[in-house]
PDB file of N, CA and C in Angstrom:
ATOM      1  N   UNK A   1      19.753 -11.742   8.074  1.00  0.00           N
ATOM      2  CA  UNK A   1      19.187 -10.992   6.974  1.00  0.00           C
ATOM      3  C   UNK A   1      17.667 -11.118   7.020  1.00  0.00           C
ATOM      4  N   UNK A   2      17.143  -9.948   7.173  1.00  0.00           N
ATOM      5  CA  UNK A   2      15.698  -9.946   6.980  1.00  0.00           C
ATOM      6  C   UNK A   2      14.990 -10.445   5.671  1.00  0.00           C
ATOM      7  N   UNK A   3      13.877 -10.493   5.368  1.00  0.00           N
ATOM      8  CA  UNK A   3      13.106 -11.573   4.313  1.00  0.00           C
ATOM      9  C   UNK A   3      12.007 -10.590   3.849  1.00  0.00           C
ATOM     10  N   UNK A   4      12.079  -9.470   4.304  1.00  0.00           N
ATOM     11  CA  UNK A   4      11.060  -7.812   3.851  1.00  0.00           C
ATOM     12  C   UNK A   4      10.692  -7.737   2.605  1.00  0.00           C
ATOM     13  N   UNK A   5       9.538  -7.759   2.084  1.00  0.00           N
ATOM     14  CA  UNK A   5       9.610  -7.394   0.348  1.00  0.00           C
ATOM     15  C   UNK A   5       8.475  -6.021   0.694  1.00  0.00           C
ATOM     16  N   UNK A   6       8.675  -4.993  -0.360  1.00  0.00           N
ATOM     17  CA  UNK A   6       8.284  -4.306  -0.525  1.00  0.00           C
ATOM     18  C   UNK A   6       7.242  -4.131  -2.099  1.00  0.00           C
ATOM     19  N   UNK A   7       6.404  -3.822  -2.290  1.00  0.00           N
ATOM     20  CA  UNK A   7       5.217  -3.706  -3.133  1.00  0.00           C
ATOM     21  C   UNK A   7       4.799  -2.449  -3.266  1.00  0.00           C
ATOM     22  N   UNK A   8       4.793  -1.832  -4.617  1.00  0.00           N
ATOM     23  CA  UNK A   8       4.706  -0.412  -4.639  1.00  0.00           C
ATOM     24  C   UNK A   8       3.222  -0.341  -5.968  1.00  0.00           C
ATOM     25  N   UNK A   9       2.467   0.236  -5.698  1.00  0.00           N
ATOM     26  CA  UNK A   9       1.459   0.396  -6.493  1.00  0.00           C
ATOM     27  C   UNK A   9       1.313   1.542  -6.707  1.00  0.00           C
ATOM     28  N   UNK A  10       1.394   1.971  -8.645  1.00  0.00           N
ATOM     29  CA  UNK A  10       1.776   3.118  -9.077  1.00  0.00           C
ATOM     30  C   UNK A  10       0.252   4.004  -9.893  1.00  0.00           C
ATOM     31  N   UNK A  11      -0.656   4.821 -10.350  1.00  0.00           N
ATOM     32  CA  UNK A  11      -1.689   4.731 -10.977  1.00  0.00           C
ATOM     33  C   UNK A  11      -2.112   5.900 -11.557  1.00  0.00           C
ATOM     34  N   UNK A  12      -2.683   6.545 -12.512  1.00  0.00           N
ATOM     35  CA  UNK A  12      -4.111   7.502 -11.893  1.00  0.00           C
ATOM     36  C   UNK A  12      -4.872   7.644 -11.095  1.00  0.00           C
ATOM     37  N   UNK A  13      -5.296   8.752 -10.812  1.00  0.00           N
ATOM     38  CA  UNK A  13      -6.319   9.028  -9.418  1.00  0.00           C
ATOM     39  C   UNK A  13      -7.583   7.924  -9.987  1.00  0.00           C
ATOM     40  N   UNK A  14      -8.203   7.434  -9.241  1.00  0.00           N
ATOM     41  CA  UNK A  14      -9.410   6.871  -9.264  1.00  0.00           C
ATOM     42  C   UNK A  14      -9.310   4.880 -10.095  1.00  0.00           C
ATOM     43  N   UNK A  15      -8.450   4.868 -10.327  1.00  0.00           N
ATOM     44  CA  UNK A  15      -8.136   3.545 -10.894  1.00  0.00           C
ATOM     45  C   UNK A  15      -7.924   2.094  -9.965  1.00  0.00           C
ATOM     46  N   UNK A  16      -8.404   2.367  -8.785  1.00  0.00           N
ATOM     47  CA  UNK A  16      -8.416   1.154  -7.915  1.00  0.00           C
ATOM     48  C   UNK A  16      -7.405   0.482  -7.390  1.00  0.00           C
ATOM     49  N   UNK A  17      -6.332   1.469  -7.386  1.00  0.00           N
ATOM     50  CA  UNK A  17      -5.126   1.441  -6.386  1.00  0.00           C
ATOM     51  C   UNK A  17      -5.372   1.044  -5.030  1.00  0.00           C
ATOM     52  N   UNK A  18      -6.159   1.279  -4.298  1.00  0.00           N
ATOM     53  CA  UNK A  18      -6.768   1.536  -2.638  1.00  0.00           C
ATOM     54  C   UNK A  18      -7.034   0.132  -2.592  1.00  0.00           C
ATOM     55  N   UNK A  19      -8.009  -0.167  -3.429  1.00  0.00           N
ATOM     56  CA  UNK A  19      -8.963  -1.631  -2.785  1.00  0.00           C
ATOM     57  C   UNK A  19      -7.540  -2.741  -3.275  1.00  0.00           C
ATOM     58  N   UNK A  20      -6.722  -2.741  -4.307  1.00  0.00           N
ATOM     59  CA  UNK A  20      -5.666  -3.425  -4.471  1.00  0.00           C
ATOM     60  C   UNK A  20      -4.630  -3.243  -3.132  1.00  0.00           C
ATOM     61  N   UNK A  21      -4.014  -2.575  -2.373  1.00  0.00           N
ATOM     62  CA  UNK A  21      -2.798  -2.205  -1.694  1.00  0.00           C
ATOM     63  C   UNK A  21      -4.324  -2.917  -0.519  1.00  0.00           C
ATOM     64  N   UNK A  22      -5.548  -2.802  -0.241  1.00  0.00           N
ATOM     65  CA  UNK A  22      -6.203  -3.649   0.925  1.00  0.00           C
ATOM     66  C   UNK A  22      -6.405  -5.175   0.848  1.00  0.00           C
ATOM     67  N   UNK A  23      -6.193  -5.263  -0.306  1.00  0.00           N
ATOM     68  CA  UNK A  23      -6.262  -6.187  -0.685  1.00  0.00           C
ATOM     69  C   UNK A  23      -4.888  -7.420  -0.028  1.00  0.00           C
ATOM     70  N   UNK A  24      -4.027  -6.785  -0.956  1.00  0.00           N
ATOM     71  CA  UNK A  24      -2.749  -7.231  -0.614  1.00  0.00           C
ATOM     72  C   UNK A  24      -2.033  -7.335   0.629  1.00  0.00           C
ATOM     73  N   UNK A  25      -2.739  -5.970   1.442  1.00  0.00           N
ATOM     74  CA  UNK A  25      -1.863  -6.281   3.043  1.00  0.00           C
ATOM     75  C   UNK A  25      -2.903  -7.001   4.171  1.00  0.00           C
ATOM     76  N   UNK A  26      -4.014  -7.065   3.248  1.00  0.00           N
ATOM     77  CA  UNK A  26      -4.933  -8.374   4.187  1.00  0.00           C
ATOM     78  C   UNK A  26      -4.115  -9.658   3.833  1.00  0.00           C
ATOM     79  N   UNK A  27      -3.794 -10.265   2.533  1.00  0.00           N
ATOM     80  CA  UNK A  27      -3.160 -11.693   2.233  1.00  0.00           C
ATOM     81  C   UNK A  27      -1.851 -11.765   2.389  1.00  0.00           C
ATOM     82  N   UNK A  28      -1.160 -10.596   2.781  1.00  0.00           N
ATOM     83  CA  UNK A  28       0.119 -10.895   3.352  1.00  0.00           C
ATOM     84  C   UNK A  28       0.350 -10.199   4.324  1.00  0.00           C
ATOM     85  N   UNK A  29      -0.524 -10.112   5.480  1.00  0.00           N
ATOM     86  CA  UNK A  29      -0.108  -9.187   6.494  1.00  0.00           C
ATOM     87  C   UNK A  29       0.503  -8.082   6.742  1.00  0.00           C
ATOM     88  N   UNK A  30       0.191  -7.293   5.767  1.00  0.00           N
ATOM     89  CA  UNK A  30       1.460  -6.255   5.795  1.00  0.00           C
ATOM     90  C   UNK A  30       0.740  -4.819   6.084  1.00  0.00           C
ATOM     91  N   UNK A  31       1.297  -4.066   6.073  1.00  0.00           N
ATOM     92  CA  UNK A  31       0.430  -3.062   6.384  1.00  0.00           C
ATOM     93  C   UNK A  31       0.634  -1.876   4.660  1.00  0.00           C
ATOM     94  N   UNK A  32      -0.008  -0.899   5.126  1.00  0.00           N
ATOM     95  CA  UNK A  32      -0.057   0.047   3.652  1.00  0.00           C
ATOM     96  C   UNK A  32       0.896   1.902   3.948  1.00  0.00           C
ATOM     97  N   UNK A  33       1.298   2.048   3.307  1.00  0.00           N
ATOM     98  CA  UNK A  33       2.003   3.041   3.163  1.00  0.00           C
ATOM     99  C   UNK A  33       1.283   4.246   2.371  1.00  0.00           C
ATOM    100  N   UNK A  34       0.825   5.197   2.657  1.00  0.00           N
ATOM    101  CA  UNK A  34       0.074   5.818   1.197  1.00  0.00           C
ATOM    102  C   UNK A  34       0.834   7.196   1.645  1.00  0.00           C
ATOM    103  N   UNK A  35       1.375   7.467  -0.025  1.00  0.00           N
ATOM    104  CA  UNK A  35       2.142   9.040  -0.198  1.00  0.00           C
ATOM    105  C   UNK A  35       1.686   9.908  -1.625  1.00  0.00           C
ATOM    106  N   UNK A  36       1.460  11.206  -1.374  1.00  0.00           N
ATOM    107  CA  UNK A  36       1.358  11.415  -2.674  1.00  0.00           C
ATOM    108  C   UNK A  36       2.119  13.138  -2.501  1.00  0.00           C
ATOM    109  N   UNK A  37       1.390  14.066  -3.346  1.00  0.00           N
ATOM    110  CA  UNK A  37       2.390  15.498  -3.190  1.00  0.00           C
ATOM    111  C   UNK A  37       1.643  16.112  -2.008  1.00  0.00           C
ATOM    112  N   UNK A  38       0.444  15.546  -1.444  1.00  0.00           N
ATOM    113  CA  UNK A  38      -0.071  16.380  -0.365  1.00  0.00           C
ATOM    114  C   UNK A  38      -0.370  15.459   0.868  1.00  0.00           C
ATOM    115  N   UNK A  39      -0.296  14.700   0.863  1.00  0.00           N
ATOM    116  CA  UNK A  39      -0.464  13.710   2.085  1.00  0.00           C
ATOM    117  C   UNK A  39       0.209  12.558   2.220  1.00  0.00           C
ATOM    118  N   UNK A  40       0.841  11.896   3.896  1.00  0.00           N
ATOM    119  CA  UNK A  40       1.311  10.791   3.997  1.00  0.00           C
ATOM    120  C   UNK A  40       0.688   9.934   4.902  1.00  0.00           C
ATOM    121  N   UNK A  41       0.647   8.891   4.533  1.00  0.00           N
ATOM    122  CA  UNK A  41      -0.598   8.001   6.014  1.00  0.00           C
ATOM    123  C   UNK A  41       0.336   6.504   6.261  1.00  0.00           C
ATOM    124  N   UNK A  42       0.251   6.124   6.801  1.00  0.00           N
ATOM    125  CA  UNK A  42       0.579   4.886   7.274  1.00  0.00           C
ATOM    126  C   UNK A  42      -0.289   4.529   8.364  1.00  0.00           C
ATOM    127  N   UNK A  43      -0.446   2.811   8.043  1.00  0.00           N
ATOM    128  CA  UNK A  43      -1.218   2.488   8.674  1.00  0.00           C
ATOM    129  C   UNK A  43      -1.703   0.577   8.666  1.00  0.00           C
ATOM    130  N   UNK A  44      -1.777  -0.197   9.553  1.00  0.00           N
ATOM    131  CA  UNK A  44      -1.702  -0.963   9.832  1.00  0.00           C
ATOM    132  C   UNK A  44      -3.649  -1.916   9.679  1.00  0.00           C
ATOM    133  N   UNK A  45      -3.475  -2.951   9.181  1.00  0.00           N
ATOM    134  CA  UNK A  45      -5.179  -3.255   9.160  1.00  0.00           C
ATOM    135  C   UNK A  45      -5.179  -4.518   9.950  1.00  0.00           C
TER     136      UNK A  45
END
């Protein structure tokens, strides 16, 4: 069984979602997922 947690950060535009989700996959290695109604990115730091 894998040990995976997932972290979902929900917001308004401009409320500091971004620097939080860089935040977080710098102190746990993880990488970031970003989706919204017009774009999808993934991506590894």
């Amino acid at each position: 069984m894998n040990n995976h947690k997932l972290i979902v950060i929900l917001g308004p535009t401009a409320s500091g979602k971004s620097d939080i989700a860089v935040a977080l996959a710098k102190k746990f290695e993880g990488e970031i997922i970003s989706a919204d109604s017009r774009q999808n990115k993934k991506g590894s730091l």
